[in-house]
PDB file of N, CA and C in Angstrom:
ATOM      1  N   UNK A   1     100.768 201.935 203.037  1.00  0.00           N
ATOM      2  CA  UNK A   1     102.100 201.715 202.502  1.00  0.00           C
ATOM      3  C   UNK A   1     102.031 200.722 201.330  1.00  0.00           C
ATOM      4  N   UNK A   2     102.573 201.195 200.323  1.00  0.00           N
ATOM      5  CA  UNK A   2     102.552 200.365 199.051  1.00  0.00           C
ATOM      6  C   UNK A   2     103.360 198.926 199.160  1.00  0.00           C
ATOM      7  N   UNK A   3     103.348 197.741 198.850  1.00  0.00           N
ATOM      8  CA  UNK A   3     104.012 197.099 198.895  1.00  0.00           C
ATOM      9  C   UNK A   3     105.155 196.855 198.111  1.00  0.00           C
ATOM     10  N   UNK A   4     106.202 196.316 197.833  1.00  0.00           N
ATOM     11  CA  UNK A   4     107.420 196.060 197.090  1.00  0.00           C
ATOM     12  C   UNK A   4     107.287 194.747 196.326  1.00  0.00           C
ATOM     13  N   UNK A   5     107.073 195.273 194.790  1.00  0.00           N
ATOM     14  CA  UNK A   5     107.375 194.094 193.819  1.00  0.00           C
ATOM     15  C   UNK A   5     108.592 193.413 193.388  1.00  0.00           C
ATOM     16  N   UNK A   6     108.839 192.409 193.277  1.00  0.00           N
ATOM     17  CA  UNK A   6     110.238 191.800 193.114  1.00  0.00           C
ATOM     18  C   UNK A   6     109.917 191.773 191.773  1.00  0.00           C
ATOM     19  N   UNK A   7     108.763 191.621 190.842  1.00  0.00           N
ATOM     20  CA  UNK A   7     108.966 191.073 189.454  1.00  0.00           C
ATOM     21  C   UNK A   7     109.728 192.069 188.572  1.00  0.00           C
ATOM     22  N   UNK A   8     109.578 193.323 188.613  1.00  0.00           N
ATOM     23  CA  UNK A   8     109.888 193.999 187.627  1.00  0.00           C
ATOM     24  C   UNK A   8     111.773 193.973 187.738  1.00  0.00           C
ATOM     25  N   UNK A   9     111.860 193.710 189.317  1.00  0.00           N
ATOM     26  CA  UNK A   9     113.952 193.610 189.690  1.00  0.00           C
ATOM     27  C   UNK A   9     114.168 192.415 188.915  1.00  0.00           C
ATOM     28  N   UNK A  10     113.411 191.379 189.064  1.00  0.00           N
ATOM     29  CA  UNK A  10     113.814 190.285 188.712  1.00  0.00           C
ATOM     30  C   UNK A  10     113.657 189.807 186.944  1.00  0.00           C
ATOM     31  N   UNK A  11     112.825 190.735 186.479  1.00  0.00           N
ATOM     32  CA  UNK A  11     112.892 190.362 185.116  1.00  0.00           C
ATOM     33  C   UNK A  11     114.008 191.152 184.262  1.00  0.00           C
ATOM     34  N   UNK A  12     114.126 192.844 184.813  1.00  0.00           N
ATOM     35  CA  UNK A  12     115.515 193.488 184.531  1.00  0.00           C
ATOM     36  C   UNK A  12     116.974 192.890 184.754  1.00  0.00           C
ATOM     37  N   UNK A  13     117.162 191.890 186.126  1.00  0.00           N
ATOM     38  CA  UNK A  13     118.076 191.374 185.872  1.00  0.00           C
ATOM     39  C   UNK A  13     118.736 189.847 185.073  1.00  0.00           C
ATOM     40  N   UNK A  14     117.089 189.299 185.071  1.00  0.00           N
ATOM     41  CA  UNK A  14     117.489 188.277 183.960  1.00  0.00           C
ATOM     42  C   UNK A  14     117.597 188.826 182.428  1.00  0.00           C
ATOM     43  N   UNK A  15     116.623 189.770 182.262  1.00  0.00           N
ATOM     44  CA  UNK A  15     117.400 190.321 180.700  1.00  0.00           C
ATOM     45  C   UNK A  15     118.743 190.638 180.472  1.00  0.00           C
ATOM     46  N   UNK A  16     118.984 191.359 181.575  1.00  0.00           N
ATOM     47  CA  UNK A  16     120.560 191.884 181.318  1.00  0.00           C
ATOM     48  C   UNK A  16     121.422 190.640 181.105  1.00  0.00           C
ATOM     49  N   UNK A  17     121.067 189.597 181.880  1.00  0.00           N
ATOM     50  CA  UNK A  17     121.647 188.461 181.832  1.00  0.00           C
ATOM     51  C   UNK A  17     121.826 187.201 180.743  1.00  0.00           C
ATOM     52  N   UNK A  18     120.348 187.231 179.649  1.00  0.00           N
ATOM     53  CA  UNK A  18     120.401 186.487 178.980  1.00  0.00           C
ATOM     54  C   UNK A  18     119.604 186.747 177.385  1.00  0.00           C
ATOM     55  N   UNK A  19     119.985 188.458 177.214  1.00  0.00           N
ATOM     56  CA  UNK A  19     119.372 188.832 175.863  1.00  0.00           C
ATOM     57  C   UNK A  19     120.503 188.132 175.342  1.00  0.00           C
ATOM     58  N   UNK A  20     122.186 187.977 175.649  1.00  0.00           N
ATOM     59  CA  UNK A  20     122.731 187.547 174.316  1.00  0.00           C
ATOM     60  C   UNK A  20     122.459 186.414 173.638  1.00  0.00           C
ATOM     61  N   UNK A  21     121.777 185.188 174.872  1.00  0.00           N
ATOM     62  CA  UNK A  21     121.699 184.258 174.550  1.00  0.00           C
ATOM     63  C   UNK A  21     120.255 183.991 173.174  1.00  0.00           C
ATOM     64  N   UNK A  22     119.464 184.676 173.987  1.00  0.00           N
ATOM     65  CA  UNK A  22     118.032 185.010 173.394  1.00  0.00           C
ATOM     66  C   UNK A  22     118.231 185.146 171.528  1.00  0.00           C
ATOM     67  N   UNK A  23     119.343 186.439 171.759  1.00  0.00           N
ATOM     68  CA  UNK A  23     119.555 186.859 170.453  1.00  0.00           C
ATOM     69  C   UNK A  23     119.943 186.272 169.531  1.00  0.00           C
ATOM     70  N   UNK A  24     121.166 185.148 170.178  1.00  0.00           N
ATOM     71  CA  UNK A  24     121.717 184.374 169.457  1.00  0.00           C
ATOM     72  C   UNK A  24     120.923 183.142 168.817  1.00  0.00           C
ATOM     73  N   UNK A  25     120.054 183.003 169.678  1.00  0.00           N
ATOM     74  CA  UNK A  25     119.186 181.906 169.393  1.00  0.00           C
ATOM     75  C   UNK A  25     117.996 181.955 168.171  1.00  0.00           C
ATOM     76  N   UNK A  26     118.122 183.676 168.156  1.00  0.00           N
ATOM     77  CA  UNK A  26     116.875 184.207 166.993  1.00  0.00           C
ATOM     78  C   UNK A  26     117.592 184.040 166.035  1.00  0.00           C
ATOM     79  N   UNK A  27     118.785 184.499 166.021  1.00  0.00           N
ATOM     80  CA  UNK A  27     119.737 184.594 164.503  1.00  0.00           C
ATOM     81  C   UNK A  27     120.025 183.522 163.701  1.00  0.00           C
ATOM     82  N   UNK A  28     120.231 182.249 165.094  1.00  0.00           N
ATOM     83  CA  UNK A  28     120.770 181.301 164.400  1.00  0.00           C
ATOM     84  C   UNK A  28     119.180 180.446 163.866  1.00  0.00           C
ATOM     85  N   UNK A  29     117.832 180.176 164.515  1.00  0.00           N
ATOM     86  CA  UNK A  29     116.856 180.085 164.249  1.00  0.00           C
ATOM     87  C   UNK A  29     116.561 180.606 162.539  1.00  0.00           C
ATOM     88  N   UNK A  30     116.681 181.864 162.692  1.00  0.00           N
ATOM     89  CA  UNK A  30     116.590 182.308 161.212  1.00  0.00           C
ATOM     90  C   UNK A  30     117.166 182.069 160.187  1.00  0.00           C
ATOM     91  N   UNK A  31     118.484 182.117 160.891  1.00  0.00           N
ATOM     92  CA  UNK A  31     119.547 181.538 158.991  1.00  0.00           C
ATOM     93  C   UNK A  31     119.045 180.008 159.143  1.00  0.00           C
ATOM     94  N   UNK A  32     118.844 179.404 159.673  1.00  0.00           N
ATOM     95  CA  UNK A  32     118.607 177.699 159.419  1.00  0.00           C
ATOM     96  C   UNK A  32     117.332 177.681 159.362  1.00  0.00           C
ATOM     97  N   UNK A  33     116.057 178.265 159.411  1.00  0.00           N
ATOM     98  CA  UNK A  33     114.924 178.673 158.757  1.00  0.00           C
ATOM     99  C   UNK A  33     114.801 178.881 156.820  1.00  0.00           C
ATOM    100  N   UNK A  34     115.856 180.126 157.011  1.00  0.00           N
ATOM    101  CA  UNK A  34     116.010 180.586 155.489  1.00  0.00           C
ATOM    102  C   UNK A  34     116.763 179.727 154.729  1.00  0.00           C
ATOM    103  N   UNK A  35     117.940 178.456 154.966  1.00  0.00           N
ATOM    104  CA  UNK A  35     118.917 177.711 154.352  1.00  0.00           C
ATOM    105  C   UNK A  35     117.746 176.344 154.039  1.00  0.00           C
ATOM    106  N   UNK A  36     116.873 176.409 154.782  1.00  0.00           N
ATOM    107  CA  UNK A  36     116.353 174.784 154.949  1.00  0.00           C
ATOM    108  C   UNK A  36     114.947 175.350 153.860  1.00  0.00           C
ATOM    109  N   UNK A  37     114.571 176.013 153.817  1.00  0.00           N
ATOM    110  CA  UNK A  37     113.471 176.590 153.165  1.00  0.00           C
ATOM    111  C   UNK A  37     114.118 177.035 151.769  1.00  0.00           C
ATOM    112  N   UNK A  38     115.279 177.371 151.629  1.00  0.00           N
ATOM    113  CA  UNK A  38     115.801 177.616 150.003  1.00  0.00           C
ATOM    114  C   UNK A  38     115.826 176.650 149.498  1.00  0.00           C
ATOM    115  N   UNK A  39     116.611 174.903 149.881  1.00  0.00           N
ATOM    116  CA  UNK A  39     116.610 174.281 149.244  1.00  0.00           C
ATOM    117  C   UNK A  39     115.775 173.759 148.176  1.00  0.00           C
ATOM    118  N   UNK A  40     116.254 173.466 147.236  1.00  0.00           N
ATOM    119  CA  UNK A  40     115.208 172.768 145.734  1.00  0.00           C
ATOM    120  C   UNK A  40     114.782 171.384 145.993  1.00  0.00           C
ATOM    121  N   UNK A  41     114.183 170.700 145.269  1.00  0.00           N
ATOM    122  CA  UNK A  41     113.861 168.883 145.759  1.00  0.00           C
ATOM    123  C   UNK A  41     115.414 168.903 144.540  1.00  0.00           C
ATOM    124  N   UNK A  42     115.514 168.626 143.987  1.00  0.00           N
ATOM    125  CA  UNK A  42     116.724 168.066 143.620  1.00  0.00           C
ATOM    126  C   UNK A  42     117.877 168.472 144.329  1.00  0.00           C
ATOM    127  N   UNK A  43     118.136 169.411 144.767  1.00  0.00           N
ATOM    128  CA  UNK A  43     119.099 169.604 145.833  1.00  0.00           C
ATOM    129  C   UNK A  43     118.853 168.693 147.276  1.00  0.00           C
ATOM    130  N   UNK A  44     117.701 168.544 147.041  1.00  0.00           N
ATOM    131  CA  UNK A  44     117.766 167.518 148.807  1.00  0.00           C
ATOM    132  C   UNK A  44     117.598 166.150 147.881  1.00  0.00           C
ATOM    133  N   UNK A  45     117.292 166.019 146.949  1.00  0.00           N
ATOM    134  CA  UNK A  45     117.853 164.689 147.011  1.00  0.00           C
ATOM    135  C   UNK A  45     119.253 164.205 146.686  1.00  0.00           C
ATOM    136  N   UNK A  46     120.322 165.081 146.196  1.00  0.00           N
ATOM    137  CA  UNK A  46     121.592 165.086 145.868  1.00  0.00           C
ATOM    138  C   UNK A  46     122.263 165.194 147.022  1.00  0.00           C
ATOM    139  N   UNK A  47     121.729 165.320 148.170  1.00  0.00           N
ATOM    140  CA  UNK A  47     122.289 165.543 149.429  1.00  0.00           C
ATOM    141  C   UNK A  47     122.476 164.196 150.320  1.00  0.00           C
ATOM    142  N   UNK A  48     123.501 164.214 151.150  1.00  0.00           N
ATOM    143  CA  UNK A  48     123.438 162.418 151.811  1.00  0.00           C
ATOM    144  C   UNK A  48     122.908 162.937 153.079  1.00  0.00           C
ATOM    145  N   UNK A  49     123.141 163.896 153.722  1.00  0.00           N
ATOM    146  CA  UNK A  49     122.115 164.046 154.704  1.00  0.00           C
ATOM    147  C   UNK A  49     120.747 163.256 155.130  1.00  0.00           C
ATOM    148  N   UNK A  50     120.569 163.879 153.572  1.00  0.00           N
ATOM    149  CA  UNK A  50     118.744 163.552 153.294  1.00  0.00           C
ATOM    150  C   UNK A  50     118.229 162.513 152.876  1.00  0.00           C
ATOM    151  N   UNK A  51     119.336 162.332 152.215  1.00  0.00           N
ATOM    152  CA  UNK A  51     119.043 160.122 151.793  1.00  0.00           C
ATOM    153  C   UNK A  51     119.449 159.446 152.936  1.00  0.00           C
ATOM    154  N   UNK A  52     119.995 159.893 153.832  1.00  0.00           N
ATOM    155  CA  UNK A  52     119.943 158.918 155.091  1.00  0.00           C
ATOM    156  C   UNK A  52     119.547 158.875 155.713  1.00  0.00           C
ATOM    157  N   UNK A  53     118.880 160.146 156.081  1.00  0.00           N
ATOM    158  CA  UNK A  53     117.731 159.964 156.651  1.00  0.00           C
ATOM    159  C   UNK A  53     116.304 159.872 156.267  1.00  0.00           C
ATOM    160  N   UNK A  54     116.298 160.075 154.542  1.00  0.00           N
ATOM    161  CA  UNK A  54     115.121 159.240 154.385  1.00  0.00           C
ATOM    162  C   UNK A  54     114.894 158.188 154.561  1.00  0.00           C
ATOM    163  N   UNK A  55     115.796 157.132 154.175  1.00  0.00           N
ATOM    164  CA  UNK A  55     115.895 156.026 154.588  1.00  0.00           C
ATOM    165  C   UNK A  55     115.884 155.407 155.514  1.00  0.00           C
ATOM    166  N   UNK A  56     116.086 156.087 156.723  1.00  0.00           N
ATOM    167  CA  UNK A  56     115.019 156.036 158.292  1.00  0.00           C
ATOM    168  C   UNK A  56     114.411 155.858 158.570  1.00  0.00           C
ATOM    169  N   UNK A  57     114.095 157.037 157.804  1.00  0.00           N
ATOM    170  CA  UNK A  57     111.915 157.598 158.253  1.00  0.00           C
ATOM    171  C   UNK A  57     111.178 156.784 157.477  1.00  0.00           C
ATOM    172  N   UNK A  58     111.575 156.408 156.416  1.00  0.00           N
ATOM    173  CA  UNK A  58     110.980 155.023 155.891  1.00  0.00           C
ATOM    174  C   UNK A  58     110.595 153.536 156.427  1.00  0.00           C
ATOM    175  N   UNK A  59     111.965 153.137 156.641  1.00  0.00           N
ATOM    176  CA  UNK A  59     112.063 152.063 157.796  1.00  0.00           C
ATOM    177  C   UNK A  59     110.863 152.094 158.803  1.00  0.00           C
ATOM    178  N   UNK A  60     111.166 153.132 159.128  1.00  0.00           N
ATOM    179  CA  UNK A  60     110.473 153.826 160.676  1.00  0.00           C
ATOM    180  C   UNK A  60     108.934 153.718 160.333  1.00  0.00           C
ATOM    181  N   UNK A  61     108.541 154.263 159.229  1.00  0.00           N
ATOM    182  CA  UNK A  61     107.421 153.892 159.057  1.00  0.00           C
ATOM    183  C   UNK A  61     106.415 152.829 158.601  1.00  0.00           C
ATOM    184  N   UNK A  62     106.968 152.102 157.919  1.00  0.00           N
ATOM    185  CA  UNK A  62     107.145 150.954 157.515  1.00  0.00           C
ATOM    186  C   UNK A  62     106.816 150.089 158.963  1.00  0.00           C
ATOM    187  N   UNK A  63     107.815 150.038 159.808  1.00  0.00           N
ATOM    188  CA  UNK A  63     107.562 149.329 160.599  1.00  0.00           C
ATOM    189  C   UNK A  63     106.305 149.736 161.725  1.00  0.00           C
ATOM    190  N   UNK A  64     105.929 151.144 161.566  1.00  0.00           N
ATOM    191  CA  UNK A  64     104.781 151.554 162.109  1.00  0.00           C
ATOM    192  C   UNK A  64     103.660 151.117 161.680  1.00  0.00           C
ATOM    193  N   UNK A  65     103.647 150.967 160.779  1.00  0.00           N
ATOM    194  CA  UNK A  65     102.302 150.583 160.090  1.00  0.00           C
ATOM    195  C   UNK A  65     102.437 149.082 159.188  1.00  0.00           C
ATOM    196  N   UNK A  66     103.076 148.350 159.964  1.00  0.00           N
ATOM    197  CA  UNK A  66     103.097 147.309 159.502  1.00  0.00           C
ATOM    198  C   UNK A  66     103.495 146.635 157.998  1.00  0.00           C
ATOM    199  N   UNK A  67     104.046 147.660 157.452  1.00  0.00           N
ATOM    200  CA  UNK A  67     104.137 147.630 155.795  1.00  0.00           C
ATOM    201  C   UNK A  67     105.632 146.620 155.304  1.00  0.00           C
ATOM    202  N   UNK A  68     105.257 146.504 154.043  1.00  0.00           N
ATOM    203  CA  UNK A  68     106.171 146.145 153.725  1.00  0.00           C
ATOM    204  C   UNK A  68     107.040 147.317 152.614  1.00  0.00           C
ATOM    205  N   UNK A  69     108.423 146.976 152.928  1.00  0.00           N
ATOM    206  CA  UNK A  69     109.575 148.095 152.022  1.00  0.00           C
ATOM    207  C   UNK A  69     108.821 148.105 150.549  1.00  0.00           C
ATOM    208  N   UNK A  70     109.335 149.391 149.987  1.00  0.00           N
ATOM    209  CA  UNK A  70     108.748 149.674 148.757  1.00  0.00           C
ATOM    210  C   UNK A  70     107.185 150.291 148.354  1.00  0.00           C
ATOM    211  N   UNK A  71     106.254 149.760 149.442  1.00  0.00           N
ATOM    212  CA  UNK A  71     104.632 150.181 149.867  1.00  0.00           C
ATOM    213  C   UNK A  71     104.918 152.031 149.417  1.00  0.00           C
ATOM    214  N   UNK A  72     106.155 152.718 150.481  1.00  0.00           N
ATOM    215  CA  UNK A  72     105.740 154.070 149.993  1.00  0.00           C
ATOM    216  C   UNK A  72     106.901 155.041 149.750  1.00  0.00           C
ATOM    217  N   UNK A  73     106.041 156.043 149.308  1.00  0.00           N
ATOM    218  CA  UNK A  73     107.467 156.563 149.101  1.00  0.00           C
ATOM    219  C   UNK A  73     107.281 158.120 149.553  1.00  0.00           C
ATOM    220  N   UNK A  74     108.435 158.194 150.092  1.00  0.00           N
ATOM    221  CA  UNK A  74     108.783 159.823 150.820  1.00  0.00           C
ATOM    222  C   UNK A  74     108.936 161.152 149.471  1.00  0.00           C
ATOM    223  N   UNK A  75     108.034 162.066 149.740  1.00  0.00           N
ATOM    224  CA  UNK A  75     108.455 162.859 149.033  1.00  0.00           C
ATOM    225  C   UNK A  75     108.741 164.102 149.166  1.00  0.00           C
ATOM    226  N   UNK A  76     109.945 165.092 149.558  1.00  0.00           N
ATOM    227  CA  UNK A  76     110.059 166.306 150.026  1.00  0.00           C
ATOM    228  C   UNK A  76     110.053 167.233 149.401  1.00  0.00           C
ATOM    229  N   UNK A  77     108.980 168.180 150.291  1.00  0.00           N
ATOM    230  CA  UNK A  77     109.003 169.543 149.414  1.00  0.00           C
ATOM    231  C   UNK A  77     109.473 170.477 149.825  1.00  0.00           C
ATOM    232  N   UNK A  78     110.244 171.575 148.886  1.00  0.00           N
ATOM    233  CA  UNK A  78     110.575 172.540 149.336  1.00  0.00           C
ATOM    234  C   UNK A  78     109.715 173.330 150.130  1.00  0.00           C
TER     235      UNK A  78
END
């Protein structure tokens, strides 16, 4: 007598259950993939987003490595 697999019940009913989520998660993954990857360096630096949080990650590093402000400078590339 063959035995009875639960995996194949159990993976059919979590798909049914959570492709929308899945899907949604690819779509939105992608447009904020493709938006963050278009930007120009002069567009991220015209941005306050990005100056505030450069100005973070600076700090941040700075204080990682013992430095003093001005030592370096962040530069982002498209």
């Amino acid at each position: 007598m063959r035995k009875f697999d639960p995996w194949p019940v159990f993976f059919k009913r979590e798909w049914n259950r959570c492709w929308p989520f899945l899907v949604g998660f690819g779509v939105t993954a992608t447009i904020v993939t493709k938006m963050s990857l278009s930007l120009t360096e002069e567009e991220a630096a015209k941005s306050p987003f990005v100056q505030r949080h450069r100005k973070s990650l600076v700090r941040r590093k700075e204080r990682k490595n013992g430095r003093e402000k001005g030592n370096e400078r962040m530069v982002w590339r498209a």
